[in-house]
C-alpha atoms as a PDB file:
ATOM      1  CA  UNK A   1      10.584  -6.606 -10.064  1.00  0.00           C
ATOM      2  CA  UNK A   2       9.012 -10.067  -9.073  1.00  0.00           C
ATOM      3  CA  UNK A   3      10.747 -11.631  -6.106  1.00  0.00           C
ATOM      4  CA  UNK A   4      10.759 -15.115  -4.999  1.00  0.00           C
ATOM      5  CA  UNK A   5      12.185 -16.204  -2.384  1.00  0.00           C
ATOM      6  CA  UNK A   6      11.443 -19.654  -0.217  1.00  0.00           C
ATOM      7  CA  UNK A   7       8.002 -20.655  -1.219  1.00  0.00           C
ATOM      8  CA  UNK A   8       6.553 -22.787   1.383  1.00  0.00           C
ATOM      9  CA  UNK A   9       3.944 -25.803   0.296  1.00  0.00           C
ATOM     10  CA  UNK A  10       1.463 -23.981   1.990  1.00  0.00           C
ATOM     11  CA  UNK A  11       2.243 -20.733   0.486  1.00  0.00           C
ATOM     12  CA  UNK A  12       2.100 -22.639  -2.949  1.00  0.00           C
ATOM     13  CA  UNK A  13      -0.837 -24.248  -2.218  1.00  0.00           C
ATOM     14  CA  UNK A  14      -2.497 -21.238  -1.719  1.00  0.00           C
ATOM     15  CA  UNK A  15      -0.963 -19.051  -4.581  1.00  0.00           C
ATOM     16  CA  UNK A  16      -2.908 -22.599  -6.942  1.00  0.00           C
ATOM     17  CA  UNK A  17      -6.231 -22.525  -4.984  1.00  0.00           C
ATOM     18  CA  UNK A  18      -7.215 -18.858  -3.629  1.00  0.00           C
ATOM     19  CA  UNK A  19      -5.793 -16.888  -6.369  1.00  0.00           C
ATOM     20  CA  UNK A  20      -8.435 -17.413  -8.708  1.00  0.00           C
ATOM     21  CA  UNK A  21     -10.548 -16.056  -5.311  1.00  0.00           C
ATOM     22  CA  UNK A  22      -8.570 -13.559  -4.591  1.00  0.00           C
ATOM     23  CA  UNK A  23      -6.278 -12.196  -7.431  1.00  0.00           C
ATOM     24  CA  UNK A  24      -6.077  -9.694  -9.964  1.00  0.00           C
ATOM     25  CA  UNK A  25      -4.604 -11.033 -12.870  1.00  0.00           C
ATOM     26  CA  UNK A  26      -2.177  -9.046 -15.171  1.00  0.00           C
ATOM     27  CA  UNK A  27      -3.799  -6.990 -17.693  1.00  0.00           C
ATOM     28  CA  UNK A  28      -3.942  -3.638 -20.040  1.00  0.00           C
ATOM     29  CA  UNK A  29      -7.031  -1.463 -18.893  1.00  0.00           C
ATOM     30  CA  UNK A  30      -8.138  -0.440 -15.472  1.00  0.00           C
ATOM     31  CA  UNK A  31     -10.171  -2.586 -13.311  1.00  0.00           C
ATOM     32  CA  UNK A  32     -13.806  -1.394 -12.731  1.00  0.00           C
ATOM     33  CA  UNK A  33     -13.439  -1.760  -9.217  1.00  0.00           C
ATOM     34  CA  UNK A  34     -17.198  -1.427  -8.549  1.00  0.00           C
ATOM     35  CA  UNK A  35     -17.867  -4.384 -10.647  1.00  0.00           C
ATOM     36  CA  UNK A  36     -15.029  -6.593  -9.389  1.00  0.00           C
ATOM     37  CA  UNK A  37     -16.341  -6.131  -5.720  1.00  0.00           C
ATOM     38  CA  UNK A  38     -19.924  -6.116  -6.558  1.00  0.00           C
ATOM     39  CA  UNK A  39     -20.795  -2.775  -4.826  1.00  0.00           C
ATOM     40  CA  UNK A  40     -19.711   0.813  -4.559  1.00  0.00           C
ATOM     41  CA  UNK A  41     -17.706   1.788  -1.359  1.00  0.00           C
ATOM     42  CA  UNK A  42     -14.348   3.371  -0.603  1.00  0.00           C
ATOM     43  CA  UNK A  43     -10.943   1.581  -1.947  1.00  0.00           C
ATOM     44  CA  UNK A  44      -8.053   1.178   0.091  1.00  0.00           C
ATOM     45  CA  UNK A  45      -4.722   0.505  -1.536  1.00  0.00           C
ATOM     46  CA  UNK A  46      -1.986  -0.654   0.504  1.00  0.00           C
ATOM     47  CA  UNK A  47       1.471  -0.996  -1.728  1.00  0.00           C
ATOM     48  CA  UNK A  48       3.755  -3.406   0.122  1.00  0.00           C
ATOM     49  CA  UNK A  49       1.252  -5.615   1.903  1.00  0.00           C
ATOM     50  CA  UNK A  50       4.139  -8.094   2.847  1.00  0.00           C
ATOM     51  CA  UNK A  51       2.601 -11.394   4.356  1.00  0.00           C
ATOM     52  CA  UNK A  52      -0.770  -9.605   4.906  1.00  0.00           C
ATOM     53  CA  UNK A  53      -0.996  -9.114   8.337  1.00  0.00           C
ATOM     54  CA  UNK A  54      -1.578  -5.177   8.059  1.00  0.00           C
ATOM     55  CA  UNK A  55      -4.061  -5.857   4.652  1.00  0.00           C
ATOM     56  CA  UNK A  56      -6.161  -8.440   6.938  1.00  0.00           C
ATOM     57  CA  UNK A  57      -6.510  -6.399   9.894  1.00  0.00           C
ATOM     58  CA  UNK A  58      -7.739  -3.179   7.937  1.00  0.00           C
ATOM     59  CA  UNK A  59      -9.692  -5.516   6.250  1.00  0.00           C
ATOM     60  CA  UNK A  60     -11.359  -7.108   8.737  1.00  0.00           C
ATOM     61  CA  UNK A  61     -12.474  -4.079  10.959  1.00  0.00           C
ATOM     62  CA  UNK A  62     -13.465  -2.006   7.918  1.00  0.00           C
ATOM     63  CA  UNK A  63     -15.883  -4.308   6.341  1.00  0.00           C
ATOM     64  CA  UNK A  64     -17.961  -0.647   5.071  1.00  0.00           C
ATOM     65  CA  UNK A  65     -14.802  -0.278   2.167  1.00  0.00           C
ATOM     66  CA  UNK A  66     -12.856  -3.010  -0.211  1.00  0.00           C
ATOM     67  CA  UNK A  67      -9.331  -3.100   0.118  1.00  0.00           C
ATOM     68  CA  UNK A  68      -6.904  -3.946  -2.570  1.00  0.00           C
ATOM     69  CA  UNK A  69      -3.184  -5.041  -2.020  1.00  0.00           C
ATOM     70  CA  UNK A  70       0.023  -4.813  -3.765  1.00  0.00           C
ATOM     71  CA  UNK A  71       2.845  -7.325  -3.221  1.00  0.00           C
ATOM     72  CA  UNK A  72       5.468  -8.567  -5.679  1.00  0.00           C
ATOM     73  CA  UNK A  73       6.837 -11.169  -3.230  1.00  0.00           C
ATOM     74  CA  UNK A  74       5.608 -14.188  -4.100  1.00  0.00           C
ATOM     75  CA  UNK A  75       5.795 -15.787  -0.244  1.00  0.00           C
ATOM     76  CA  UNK A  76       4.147 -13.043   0.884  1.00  0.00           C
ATOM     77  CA  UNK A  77       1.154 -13.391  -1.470  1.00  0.00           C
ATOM     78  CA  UNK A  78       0.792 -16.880  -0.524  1.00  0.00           C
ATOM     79  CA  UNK A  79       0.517 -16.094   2.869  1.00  0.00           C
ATOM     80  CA  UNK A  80      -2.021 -13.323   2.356  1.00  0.00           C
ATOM     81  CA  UNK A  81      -3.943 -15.359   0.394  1.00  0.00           C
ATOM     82  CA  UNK A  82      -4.222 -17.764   3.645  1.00  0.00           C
ATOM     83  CA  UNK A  83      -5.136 -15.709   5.999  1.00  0.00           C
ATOM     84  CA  UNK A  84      -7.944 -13.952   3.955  1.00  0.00           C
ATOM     85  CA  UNK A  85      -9.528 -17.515   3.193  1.00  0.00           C
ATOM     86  CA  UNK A  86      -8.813 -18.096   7.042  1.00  0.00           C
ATOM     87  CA  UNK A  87     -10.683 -14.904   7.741  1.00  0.00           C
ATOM     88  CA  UNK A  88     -13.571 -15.893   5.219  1.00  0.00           C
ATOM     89  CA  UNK A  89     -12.990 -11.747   3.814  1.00  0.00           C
ATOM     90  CA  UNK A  90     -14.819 -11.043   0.697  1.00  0.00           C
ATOM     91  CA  UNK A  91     -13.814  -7.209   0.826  1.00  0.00           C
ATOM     92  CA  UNK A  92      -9.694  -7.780  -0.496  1.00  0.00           C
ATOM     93  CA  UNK A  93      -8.300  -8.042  -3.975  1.00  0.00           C
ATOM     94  CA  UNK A  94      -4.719  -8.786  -4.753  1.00  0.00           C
ATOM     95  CA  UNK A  95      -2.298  -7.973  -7.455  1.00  0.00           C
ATOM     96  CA  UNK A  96       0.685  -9.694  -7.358  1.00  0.00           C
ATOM     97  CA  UNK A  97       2.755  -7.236  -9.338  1.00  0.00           C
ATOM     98  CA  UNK A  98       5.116  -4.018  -9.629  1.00  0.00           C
ATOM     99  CA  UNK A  99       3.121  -1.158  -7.539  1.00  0.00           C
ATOM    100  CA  UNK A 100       4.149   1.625 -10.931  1.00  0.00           C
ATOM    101  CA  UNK A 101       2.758  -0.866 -13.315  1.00  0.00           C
ATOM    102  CA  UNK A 102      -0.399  -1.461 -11.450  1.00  0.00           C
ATOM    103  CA  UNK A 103      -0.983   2.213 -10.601  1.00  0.00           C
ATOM    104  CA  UNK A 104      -0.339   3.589 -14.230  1.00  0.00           C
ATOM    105  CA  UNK A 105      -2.166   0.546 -16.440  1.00  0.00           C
ATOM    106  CA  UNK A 106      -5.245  -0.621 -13.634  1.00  0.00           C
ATOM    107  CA  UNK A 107      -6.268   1.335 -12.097  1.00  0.00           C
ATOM    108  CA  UNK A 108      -8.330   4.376 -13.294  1.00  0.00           C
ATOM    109  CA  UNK A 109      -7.865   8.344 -12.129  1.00  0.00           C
ATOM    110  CA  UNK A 110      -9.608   9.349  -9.074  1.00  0.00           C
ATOM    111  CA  UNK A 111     -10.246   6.226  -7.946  1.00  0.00           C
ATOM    112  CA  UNK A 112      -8.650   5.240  -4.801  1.00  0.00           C
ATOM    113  CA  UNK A 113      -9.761   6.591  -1.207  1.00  0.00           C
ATOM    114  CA  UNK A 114      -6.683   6.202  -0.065  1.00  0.00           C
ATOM    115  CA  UNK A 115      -3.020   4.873  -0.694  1.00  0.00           C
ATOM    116  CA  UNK A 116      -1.084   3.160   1.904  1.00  0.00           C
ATOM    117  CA  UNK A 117       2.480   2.455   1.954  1.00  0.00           C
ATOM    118  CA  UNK A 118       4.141   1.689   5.212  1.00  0.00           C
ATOM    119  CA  UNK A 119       7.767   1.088   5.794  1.00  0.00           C
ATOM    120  CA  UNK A 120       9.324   0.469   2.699  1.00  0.00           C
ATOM    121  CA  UNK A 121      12.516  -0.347   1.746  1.00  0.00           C
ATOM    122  CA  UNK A 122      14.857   2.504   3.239  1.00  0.00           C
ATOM    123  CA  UNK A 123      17.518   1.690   0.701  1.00  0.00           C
ATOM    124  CA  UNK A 124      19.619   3.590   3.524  1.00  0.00           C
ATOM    125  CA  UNK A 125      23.021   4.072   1.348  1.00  0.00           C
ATOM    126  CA  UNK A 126      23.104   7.077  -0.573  1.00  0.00           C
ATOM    127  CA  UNK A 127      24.138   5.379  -3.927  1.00  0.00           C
ATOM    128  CA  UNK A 128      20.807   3.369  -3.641  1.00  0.00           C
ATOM    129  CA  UNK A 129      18.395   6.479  -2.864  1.00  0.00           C
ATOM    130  CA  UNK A 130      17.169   6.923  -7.064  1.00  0.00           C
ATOM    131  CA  UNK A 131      15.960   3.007  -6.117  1.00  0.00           C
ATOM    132  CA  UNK A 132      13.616   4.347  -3.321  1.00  0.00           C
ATOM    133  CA  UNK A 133       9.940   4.189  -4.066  1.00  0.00           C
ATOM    134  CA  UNK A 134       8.814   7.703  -3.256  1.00  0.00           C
ATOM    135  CA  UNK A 135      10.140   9.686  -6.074  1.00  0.00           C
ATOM    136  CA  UNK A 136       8.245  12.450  -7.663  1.00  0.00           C
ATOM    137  CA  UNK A 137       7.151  10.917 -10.763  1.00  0.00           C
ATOM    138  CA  UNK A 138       5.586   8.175  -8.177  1.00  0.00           C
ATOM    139  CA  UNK A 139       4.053  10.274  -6.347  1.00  0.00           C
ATOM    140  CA  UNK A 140       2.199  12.806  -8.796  1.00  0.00           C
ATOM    141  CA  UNK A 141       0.795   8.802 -10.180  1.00  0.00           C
ATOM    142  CA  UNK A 142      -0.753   8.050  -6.996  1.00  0.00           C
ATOM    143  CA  UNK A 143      -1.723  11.580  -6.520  1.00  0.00           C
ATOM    144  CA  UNK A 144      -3.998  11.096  -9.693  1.00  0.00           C
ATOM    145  CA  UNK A 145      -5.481   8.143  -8.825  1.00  0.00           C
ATOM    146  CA  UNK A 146      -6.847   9.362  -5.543  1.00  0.00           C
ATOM    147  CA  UNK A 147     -10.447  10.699  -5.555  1.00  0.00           C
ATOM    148  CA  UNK A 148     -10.937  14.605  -4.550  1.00  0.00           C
ATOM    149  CA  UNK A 149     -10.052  14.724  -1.040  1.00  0.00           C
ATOM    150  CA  UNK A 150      -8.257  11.321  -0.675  1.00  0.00           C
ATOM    151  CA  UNK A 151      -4.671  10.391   1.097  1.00  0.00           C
ATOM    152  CA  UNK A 152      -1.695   9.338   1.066  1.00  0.00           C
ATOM    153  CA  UNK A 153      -0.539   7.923   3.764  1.00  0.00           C
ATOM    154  CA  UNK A 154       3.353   6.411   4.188  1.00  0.00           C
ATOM    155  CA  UNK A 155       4.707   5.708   7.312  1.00  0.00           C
ATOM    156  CA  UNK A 156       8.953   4.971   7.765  1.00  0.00           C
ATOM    157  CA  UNK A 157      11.096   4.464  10.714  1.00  0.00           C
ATOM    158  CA  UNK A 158      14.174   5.847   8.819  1.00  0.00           C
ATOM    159  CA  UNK A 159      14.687   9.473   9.606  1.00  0.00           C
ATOM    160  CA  UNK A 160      16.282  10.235   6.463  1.00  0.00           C
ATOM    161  CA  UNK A 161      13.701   8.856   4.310  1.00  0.00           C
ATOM    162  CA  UNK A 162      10.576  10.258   6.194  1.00  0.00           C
ATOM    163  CA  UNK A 163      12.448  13.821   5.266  1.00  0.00           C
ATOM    164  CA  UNK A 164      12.933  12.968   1.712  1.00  0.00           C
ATOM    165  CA  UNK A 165       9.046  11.664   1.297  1.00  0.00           C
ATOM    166  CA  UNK A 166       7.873  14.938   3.382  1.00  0.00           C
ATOM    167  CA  UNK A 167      10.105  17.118   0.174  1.00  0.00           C
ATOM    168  CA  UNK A 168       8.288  15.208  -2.459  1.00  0.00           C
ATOM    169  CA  UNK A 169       5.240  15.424  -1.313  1.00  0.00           C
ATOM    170  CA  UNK A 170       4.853  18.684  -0.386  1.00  0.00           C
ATOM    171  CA  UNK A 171       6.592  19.616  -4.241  1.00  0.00           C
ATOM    172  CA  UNK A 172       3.272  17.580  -5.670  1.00  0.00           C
ATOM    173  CA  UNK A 173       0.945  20.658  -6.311  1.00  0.00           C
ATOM    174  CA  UNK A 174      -2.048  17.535  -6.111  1.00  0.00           C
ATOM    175  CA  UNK A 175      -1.742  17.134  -2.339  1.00  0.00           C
ATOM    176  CA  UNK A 176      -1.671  19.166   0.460  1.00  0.00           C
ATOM    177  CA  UNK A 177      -0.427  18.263   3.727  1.00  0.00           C
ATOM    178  CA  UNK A 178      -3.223  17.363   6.316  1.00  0.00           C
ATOM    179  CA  UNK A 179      -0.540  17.888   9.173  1.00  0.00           C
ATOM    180  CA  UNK A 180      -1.490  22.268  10.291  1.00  0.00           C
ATOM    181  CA  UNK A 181       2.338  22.486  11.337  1.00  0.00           C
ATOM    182  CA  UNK A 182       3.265  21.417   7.479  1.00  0.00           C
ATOM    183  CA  UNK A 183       5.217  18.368   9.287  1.00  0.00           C
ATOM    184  CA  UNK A 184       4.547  14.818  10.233  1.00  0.00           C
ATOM    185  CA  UNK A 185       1.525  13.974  11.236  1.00  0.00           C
ATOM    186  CA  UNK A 186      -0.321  12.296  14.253  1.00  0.00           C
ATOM    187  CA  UNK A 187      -0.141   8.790  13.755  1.00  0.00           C
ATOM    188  CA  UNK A 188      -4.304   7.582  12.899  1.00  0.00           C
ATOM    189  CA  UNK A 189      -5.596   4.954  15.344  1.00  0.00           C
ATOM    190  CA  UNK A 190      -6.688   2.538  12.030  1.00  0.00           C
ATOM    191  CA  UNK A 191      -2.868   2.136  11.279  1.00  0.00           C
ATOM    192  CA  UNK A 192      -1.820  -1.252  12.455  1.00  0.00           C
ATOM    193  CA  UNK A 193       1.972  -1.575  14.189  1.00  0.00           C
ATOM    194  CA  UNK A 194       3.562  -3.334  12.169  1.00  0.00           C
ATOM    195  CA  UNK A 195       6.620  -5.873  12.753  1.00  0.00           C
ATOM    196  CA  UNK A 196       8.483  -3.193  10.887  1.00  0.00           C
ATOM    197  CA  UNK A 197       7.770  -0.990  13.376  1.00  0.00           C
ATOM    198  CA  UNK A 198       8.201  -2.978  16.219  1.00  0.00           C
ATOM    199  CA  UNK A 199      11.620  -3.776  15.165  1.00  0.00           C
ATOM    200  CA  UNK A 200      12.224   0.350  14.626  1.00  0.00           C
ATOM    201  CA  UNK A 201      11.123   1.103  17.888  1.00  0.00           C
ATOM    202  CA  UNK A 202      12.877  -1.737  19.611  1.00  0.00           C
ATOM    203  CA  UNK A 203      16.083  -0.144  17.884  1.00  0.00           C
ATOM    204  CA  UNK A 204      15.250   3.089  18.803  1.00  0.00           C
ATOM    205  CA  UNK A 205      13.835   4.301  15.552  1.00  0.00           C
ATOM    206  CA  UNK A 206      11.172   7.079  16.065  1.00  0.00           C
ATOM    207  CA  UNK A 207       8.005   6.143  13.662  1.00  0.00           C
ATOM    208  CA  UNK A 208       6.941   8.661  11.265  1.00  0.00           C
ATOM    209  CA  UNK A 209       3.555   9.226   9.558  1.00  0.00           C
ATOM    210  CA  UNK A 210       3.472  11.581   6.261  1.00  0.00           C
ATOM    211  CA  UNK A 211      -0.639  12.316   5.300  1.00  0.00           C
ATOM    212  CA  UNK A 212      -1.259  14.325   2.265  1.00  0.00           C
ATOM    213  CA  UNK A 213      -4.518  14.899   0.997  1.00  0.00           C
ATOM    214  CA  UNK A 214      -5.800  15.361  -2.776  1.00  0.00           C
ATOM    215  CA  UNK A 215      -6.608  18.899  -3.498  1.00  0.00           C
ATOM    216  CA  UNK A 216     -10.107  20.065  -5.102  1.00  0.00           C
END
């Protein structure tokens, strides 16, 4: 669903000014990616991009794809929206909307080079795990969208739920895992540390990276 939250005048400012720049406004048919970006490279997804800071990095040192993020927090938007006019990046898109919705109505099959999604919400109690993003259905969605041979990728600090998203993925006959042991994988040098991660870490939360690849 759309969250709120404390909007700062900054945040709002931008959210007036940059999103006509940077946004993706609601809609019924896929974007034609090519077209929005002007050229034909590799898409990046990230679902969750928070305030940006991950988005902006990836952004900025991989100026050879475009990059499209997914954040229904309206604060967070804002401040994406920020830095990328800070930055002065042309290669980032935003929708500001639910990740299913954008992934099942925008964006076309075997598209997408790769899917991001790092530390989301844990939900941690069991009575809250149906509420966890990486559920099957999700995941055979995204799976669709990715071009032959594209990933994946989720990182979590949460034990539990880095088990639960290695089960689903390896039950979605679209991917196969790019780890040889058929476990986590080696965490890539492009992934940013996040404050997420920094906060796992610093309460002695071992980071997990999940890779699966879209089969031929």
């Amino acid at each position: 669903m759309r969250r709120e939250g404390r909007i700062t005048r900054a945040q709002r400012r931008a959210l007036a000014e940059f999103w006509p720049l940077y946004g993706i406004d609601p809609g019924a048919e896929p974007v034609d990616l090519s077209r929005l970006f002007g050229r034909k490279v590799p898409v990046i997804m990230e679902i969750g991009c928070g305030n940006g800071d991950t988005l902006v990095e990836l952004a900025a040192n991989g100026p050879h794809c475009d990059f499209v993020g997914v954040e229904v927090y309206r604060p967070g938007v804002g401040s994406t929206l920020l830095k990328l006019r800070r930055w002065g990046l042309v290669n980032v898109r935003l929708f500001a909307q639910d990740a299913v919705d954008v992934l099942r109505d925008r964006i076309a099959a075997q598209t997408l080079t790769k899917i991001l999604i790092f530390f989301p919400d844990p939900w941690p109690k069991k009575r809250h795990h149906k509420r966890r993003l990486i559920q099957p259905d999700f995941v055979c969605l995204a799976a669709d969208r990715l071009v032959i041979g594209g990933q994946l990728h989720l990182a979590t600090d949460c034990e539990d739920y880095a088990e639960h998203m290695l089960e689903v993925l390896a039950s979605e006959e679209a991917l196969r895992n790019t780890a040889a042991d058929g476990g986590y994988a080696a965490r890539p040098g492009y992934r940013p540390e996040t404050k997420y991660e920094r906060r796992g870490r610093g309460l002695g939360h071992a980071v997990r990276d999940v890779i699966f690849e879209r089969r031929a």
